[in-house]
Protein backbone atom coordinates (compact mmCIF):
# COMPACT_ATOMS: atom_id res chain seq x y z
CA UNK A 1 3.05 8.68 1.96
CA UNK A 2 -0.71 8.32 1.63
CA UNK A 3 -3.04 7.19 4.16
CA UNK A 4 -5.40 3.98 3.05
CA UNK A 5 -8.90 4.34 3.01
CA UNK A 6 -11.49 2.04 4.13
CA UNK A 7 -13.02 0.48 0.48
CA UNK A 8 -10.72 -1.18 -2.60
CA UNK A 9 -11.87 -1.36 -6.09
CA UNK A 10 -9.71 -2.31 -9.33
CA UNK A 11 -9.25 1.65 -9.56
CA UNK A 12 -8.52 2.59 -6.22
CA UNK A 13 -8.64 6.02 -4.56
CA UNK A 14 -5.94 7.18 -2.62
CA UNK A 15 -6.56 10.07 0.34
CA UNK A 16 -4.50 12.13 2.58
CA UNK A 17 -5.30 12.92 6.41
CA UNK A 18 -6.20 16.30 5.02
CA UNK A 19 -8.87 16.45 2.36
CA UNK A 20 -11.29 14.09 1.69
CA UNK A 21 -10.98 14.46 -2.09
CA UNK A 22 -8.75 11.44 -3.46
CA UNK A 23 -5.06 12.71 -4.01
CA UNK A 24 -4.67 10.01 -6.84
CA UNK A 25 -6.36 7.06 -8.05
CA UNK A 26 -4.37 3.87 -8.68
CA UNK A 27 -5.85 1.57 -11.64
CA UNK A 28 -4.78 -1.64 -9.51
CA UNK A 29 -5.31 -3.92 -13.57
CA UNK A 30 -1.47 -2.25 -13.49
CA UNK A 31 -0.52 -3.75 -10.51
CA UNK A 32 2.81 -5.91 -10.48
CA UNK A 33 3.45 -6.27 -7.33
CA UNK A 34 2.80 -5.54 -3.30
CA UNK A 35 5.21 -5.11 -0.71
CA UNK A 36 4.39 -5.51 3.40
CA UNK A 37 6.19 -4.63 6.38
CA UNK A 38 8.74 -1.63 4.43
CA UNK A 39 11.08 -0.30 7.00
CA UNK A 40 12.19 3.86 6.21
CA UNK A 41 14.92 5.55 7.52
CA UNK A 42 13.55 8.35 7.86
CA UNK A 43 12.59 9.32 11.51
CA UNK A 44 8.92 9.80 10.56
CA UNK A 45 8.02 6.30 9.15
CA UNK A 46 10.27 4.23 11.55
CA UNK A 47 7.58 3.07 13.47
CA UNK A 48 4.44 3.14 10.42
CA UNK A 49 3.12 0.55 8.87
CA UNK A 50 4.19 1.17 5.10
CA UNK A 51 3.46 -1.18 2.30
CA UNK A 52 3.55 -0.80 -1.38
CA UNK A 53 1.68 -0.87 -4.88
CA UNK A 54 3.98 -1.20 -7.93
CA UNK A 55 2.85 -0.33 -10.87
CA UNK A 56 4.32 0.10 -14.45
CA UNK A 57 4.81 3.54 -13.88
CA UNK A 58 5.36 4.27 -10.74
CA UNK A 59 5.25 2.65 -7.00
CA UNK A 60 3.08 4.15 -4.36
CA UNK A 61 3.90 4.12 -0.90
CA UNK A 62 0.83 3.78 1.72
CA UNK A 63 0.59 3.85 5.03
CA UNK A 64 -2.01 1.75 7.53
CA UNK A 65 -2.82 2.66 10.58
CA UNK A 66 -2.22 -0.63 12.32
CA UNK A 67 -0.08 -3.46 11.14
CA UNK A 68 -3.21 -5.94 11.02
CA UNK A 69 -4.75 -3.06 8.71
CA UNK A 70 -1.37 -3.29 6.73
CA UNK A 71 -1.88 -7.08 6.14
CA UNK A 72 -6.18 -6.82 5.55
CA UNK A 73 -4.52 -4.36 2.66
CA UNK A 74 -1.74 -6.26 1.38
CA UNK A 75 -3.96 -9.56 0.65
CA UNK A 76 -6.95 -7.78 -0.39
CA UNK A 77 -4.79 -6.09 -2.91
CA UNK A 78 -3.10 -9.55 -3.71
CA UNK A 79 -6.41 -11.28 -3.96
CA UNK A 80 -8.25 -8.53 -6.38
CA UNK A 81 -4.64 -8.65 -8.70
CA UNK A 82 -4.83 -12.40 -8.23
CA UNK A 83 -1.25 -12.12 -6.72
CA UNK A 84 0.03 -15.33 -4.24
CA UNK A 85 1.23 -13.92 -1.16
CA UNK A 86 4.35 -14.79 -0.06
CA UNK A 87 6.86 -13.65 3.09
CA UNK A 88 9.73 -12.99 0.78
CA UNK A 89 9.41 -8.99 1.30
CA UNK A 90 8.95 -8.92 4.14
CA UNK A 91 10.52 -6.35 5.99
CA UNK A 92 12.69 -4.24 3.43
CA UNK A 93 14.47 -1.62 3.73
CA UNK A 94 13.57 1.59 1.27
């Protein structure tokens, strides 16, 4: 799980809490699709607010720190891919 930070571009940077150089960079013109509100079953990310960015090769899991942080994310990201959010996802289970 990565931690967000606080800018998006189409080539976004993605950080942990532990170094401030990017782990990875996700080229967001391969975006397919987002997914808000994931639910883990692992003890650790019961209670975070996980989304995620699919991409053709891989999906990356993120973590906000707040759930309204989790949403500004989720439709940025929808709005730069020129994605319609919707409530189907809502919620799933990974």
């Amino acid at each position: 799980m990565f931690k967000c930070p606080a800018s998006l571009t189409a080539q976004h940077a993605v950080h942990n809490d532990h170094s401030k150089k990017p782990i990875r960079v996700i080229d967001l013109h391969c975006c397919e699709q987002v997914d808000a509100g994931l639910t883990f079953k692992r003890k650790e990310f019961q209670d975070s607010f996980v989304f995620d960015i699919k991409t053709s090769d891989r999906t990356f899991y993120l973590v906000a720190e707040t759930e309204d942080d989790m949403n500004k994310w989720v439709r940025s990201i929808c709005q730069l891919c020129g994605f319609n959010q919707s409530d189907d996802n809502h919620g799933t289970d990974v």
